[in-house]
PDB file of N, CA and C in Angstrom:
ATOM      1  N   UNK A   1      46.872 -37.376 -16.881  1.00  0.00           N
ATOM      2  CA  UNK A   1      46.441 -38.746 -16.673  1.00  0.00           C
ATOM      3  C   UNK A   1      46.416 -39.435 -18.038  1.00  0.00           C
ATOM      4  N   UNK A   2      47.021 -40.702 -17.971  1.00  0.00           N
ATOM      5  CA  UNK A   2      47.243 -41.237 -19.546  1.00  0.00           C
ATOM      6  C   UNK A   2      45.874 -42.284 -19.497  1.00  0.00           C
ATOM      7  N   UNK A   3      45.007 -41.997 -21.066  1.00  0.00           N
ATOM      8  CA  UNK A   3      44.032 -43.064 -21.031  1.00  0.00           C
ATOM      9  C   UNK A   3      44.470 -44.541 -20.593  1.00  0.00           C
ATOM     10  N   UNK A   4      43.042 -45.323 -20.093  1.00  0.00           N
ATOM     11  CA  UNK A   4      43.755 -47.032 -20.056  1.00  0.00           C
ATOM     12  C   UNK A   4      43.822 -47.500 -20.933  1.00  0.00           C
ATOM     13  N   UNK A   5      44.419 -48.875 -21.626  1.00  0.00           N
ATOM     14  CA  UNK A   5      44.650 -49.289 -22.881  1.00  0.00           C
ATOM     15  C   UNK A   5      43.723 -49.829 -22.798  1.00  0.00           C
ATOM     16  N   UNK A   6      43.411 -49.905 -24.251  1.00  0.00           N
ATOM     17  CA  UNK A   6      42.467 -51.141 -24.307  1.00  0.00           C
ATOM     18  C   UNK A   6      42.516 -52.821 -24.277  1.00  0.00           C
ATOM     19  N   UNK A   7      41.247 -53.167 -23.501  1.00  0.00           N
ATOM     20  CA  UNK A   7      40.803 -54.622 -23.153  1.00  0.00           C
ATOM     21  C   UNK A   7      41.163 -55.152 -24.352  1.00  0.00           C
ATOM     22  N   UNK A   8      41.557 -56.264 -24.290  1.00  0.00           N
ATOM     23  CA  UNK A   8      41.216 -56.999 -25.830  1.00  0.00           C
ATOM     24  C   UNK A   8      39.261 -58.116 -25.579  1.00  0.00           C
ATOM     25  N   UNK A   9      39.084 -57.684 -26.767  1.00  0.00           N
ATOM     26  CA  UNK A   9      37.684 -58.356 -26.572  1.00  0.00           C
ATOM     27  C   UNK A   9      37.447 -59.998 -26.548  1.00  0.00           C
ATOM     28  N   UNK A  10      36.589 -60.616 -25.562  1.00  0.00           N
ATOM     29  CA  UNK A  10      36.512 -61.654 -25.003  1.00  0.00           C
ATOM     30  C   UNK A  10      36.406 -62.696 -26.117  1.00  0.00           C
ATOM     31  N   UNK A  11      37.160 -64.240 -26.059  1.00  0.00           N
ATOM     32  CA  UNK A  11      37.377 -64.467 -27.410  1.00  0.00           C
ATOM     33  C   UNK A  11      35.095 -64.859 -28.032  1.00  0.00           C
ATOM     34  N   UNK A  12      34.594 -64.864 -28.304  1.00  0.00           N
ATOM     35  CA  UNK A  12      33.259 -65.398 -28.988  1.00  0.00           C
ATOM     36  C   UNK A  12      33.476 -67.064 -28.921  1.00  0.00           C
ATOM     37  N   UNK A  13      32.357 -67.005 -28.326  1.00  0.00           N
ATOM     38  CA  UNK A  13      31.945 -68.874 -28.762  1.00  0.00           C
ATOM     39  C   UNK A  13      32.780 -69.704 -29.342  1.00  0.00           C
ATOM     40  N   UNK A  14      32.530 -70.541 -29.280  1.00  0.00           N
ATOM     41  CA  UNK A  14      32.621 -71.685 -30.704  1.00  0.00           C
ATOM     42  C   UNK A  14      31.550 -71.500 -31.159  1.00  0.00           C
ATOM     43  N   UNK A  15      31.298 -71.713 -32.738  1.00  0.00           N
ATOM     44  CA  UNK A  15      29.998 -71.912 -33.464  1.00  0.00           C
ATOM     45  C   UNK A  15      29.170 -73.310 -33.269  1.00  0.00           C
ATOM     46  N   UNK A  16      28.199 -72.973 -33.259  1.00  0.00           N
ATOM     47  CA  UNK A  16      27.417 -74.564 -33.105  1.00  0.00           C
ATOM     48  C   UNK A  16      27.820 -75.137 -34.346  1.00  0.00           C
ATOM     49  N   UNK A  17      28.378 -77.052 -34.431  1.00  0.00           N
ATOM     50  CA  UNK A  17      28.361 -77.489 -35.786  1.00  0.00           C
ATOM     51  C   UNK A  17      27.180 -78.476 -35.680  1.00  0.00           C
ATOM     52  N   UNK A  18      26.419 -78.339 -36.804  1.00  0.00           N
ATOM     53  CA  UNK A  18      25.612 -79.458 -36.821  1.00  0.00           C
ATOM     54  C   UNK A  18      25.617 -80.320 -38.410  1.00  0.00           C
ATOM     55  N   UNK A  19      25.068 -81.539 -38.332  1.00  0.00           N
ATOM     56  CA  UNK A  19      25.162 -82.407 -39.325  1.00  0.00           C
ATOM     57  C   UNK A  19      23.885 -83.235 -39.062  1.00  0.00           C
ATOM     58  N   UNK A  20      23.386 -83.487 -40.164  1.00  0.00           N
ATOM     59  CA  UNK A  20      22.129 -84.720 -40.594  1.00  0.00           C
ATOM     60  C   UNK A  20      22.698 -85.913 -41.061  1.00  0.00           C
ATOM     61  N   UNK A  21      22.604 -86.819 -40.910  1.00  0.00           N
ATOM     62  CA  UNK A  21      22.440 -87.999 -41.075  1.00  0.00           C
ATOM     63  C   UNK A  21      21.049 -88.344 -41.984  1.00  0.00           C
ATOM     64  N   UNK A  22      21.292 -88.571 -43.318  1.00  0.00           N
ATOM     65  CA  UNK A  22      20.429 -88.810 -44.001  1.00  0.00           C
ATOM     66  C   UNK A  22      19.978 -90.411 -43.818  1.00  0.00           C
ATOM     67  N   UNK A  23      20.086 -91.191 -43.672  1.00  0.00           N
ATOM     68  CA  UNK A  23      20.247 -93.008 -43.165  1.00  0.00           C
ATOM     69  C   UNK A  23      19.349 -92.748 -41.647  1.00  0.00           C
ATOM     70  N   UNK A  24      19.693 -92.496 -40.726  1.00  0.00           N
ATOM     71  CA  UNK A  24      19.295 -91.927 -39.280  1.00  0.00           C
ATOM     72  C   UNK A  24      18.068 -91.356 -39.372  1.00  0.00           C
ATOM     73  N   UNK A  25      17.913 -89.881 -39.696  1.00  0.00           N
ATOM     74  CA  UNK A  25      17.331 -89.020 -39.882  1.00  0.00           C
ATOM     75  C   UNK A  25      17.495 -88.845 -38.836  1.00  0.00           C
ATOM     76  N   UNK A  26      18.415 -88.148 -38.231  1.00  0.00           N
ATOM     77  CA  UNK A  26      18.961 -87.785 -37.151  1.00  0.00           C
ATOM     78  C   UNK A  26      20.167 -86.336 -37.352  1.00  0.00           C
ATOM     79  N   UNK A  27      19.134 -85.186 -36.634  1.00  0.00           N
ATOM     80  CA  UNK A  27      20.481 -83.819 -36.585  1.00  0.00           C
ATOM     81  C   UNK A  27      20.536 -83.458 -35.460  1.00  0.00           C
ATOM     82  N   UNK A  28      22.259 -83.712 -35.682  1.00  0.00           N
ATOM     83  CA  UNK A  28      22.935 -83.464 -34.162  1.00  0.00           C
ATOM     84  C   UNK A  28      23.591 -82.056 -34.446  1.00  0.00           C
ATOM     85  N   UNK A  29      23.280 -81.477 -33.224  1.00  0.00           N
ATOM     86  CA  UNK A  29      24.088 -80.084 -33.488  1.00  0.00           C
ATOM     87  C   UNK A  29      25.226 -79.844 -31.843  1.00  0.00           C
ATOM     88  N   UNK A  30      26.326 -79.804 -31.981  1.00  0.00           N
ATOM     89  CA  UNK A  30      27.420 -79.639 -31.162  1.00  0.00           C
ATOM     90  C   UNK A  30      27.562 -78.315 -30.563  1.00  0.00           C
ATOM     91  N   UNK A  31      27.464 -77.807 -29.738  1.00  0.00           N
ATOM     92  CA  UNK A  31      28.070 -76.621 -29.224  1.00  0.00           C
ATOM     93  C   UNK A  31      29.246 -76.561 -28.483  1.00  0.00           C
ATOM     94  N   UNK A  32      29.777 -77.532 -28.160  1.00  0.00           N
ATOM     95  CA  UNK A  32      31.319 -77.376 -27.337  1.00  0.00           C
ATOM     96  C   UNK A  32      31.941 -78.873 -28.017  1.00  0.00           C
ATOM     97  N   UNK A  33      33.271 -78.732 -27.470  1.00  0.00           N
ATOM     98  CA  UNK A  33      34.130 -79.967 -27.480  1.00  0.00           C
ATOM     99  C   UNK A  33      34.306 -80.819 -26.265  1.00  0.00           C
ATOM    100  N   UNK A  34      33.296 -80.316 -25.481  1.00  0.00           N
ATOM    101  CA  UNK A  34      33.327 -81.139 -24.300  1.00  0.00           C
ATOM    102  C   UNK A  34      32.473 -81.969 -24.278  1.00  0.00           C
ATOM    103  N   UNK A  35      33.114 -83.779 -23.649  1.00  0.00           N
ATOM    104  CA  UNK A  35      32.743 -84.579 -23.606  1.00  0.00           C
ATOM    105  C   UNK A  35      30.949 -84.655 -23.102  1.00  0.00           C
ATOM    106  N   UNK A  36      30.212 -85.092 -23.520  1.00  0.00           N
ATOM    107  CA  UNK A  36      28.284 -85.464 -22.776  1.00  0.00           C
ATOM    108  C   UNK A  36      28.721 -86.555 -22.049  1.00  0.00           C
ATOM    109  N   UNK A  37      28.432 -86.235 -20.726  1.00  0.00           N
ATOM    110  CA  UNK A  37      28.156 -87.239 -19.637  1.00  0.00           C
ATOM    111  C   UNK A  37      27.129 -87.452 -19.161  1.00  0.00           C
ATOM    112  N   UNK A  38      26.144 -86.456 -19.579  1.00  0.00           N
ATOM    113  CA  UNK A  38      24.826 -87.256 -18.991  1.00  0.00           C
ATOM    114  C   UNK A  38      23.402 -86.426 -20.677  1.00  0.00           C
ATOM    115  N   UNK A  39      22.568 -86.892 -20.561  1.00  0.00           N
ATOM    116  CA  UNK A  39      21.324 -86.706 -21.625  1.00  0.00           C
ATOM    117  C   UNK A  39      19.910 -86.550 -21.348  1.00  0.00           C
ATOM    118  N   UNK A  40      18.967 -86.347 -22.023  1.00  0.00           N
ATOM    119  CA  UNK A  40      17.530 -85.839 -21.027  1.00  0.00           C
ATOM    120  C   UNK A  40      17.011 -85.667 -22.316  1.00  0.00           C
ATOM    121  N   UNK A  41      15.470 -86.179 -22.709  1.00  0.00           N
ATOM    122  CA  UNK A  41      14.872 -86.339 -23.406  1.00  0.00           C
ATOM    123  C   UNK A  41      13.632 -85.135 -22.703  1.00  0.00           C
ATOM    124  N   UNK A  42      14.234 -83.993 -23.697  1.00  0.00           N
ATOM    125  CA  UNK A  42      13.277 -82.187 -23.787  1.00  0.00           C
ATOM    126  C   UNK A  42      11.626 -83.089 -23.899  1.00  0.00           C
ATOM    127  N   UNK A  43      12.007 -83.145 -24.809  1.00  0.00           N
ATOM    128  CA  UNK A  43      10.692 -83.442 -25.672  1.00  0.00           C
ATOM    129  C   UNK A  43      10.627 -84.670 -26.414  1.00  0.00           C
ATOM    130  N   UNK A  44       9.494 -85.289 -26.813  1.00  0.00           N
ATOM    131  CA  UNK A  44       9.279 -86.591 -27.745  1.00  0.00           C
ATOM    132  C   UNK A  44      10.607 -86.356 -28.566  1.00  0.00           C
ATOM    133  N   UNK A  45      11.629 -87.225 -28.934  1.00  0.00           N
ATOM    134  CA  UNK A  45      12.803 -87.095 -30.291  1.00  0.00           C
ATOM    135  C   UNK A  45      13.327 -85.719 -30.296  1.00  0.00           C
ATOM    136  N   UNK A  46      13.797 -85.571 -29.351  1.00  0.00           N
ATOM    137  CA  UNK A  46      14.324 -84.333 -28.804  1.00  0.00           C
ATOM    138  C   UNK A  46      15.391 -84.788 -27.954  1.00  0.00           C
ATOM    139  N   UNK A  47      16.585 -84.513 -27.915  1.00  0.00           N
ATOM    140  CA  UNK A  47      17.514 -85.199 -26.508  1.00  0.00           C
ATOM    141  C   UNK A  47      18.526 -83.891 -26.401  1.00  0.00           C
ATOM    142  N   UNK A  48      19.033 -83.504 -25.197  1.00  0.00           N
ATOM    143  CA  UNK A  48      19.779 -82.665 -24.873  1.00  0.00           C
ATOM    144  C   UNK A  48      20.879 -83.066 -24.546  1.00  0.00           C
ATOM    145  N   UNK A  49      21.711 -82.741 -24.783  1.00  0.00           N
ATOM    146  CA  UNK A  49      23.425 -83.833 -23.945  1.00  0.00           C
ATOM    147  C   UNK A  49      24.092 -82.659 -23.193  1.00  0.00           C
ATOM    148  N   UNK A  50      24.488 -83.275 -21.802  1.00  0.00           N
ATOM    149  CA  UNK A  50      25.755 -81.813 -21.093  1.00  0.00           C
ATOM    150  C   UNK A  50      26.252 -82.198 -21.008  1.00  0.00           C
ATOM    151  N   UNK A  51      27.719 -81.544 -20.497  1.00  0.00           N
ATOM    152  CA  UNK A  51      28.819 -81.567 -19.832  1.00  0.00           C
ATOM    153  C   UNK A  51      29.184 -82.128 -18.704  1.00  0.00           C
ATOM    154  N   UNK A  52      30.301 -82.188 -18.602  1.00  0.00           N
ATOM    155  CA  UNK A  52      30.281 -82.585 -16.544  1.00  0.00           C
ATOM    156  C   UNK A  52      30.108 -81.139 -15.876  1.00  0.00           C
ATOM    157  N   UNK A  53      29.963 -80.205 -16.636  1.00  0.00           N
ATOM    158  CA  UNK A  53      29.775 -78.921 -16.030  1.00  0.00           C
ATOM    159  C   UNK A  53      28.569 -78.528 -16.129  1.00  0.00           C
ATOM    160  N   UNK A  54      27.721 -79.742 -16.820  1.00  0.00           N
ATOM    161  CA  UNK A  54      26.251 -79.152 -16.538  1.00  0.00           C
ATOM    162  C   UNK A  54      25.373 -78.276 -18.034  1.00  0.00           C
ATOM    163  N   UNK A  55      26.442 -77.651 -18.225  1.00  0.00           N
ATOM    164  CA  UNK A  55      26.124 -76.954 -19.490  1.00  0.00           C
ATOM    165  C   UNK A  55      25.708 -78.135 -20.635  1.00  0.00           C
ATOM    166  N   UNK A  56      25.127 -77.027 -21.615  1.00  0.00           N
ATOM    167  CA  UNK A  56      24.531 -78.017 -22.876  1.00  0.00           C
ATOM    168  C   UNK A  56      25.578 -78.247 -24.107  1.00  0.00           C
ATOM    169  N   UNK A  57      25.838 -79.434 -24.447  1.00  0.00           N
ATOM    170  CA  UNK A  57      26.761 -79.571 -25.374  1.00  0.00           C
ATOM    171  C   UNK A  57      26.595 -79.996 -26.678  1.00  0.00           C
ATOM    172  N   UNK A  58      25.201 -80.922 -26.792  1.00  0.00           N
ATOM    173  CA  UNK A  58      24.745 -81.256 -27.961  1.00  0.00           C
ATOM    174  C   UNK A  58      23.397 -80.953 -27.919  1.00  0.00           C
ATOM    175  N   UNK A  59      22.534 -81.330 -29.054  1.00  0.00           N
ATOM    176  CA  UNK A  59      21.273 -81.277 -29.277  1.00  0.00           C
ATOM    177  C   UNK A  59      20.984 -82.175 -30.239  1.00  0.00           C
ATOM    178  N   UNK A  60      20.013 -83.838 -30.297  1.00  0.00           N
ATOM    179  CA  UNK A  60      19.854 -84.294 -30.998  1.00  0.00           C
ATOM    180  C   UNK A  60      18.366 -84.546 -30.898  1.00  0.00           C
ATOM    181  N   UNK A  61      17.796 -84.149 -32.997  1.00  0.00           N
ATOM    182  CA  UNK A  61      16.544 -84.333 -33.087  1.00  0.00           C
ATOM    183  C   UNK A  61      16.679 -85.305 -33.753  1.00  0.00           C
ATOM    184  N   UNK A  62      15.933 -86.563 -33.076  1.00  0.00           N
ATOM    185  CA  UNK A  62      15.489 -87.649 -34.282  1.00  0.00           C
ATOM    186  C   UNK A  62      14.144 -87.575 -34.505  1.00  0.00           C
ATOM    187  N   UNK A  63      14.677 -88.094 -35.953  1.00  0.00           N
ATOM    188  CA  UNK A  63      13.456 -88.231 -37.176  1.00  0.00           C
ATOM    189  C   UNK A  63      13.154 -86.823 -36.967  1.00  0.00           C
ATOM    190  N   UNK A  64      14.218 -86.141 -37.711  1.00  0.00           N
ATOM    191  CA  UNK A  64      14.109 -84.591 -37.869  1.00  0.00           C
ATOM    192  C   UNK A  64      13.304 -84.160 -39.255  1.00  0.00           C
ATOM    193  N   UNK A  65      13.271 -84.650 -40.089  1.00  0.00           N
ATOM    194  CA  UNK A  65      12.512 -84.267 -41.389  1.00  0.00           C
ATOM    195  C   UNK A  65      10.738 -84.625 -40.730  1.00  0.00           C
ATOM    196  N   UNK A  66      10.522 -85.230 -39.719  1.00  0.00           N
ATOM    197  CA  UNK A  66       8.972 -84.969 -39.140  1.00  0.00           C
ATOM    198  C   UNK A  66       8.445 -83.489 -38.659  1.00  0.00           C
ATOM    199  N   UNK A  67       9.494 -82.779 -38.779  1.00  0.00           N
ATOM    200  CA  UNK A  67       9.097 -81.219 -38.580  1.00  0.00           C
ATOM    201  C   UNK A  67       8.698 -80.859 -37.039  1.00  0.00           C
ATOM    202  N   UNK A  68       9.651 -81.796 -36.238  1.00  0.00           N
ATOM    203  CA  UNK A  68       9.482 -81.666 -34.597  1.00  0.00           C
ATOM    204  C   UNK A  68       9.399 -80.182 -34.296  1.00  0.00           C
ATOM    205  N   UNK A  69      10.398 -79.493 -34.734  1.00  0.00           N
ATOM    206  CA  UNK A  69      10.693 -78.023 -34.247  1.00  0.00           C
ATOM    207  C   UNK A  69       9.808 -76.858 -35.719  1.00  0.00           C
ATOM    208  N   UNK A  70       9.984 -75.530 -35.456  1.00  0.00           N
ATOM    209  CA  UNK A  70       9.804 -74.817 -36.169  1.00  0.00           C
ATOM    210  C   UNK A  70      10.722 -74.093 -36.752  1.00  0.00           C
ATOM    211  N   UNK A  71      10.443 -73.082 -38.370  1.00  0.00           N
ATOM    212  CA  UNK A  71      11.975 -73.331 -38.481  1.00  0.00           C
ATOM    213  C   UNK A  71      12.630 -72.071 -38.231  1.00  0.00           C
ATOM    214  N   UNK A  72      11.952 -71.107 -36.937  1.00  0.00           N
ATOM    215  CA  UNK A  72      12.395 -70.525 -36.575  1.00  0.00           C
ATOM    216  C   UNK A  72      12.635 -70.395 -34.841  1.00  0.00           C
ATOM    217  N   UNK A  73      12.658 -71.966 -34.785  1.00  0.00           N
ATOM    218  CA  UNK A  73      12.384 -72.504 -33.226  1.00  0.00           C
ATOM    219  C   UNK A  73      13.940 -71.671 -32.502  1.00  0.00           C
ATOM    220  N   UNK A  74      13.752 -71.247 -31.123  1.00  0.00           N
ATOM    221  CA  UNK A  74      15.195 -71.094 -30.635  1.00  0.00           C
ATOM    222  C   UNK A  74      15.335 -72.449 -29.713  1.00  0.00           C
ATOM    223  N   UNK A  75      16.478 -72.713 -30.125  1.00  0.00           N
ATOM    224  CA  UNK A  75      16.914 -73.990 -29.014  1.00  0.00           C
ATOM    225  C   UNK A  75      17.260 -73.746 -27.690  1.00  0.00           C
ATOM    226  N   UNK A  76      17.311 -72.708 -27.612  1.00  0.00           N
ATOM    227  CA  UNK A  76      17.817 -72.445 -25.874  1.00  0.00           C
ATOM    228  C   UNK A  76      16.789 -72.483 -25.616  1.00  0.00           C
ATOM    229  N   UNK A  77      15.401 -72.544 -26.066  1.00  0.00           N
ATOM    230  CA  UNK A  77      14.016 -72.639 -24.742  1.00  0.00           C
ATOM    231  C   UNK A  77      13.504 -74.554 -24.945  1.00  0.00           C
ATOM    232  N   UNK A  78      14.429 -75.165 -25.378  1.00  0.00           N
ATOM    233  CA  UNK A  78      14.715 -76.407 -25.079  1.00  0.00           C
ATOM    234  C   UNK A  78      15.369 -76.660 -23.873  1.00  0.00           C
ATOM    235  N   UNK A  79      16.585 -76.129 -24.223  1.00  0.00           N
ATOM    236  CA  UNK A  79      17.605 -76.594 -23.137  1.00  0.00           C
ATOM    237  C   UNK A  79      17.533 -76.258 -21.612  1.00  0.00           C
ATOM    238  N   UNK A  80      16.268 -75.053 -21.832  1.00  0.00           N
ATOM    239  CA  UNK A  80      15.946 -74.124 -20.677  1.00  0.00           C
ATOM    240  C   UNK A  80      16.747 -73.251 -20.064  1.00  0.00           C
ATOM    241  N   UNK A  81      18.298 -72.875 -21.590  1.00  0.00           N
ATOM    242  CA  UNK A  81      18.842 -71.547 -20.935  1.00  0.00           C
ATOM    243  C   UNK A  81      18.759 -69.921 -21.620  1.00  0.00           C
ATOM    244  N   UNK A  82      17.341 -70.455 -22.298  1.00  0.00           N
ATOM    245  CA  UNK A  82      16.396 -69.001 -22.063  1.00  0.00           C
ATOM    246  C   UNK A  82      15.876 -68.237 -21.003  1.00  0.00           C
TER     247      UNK A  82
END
């Protein structure tokens, strides 16, 4: 019996990109290239953006230097896909 070949491994994510806006004080962090069609305010200066698939695509904290989050906060128990 000849072993099976191997799977090739599933490609990984995209990386989240995020950027501050120093003028704003506003950090947006991206997780896909898919368009936000709809948004939902998590928390006070907190906004979540999805997909048309529902999934989470952005994350924007305004007036982020107010220390909304912690700085070892996980964002998925924002988005609630913790």
């Amino acid at each position: 019996m000849s072993p099976k070949p191997e799977q090739p491994a599933p490609t990984p994510p995209r990386p989240a990109a995020g950027r501050y806006d120093t003028e704003t004080d506003v950090l947006s962090v991206r997780f896909t290239d898919a368009e936000a069609v709809a948004s939902r305010e998590v928390r006070p200066g907190i906004v979540v953006a999805y997909d048309a698939a529902g999934a989470v695509a952005a994350i924007e904290i305004l007036e982020a230097s107010a220390g909304r989050l912690a700085a070892d906060q996980d964002l998925r128990r924002l988005t609630g896909a913790a």
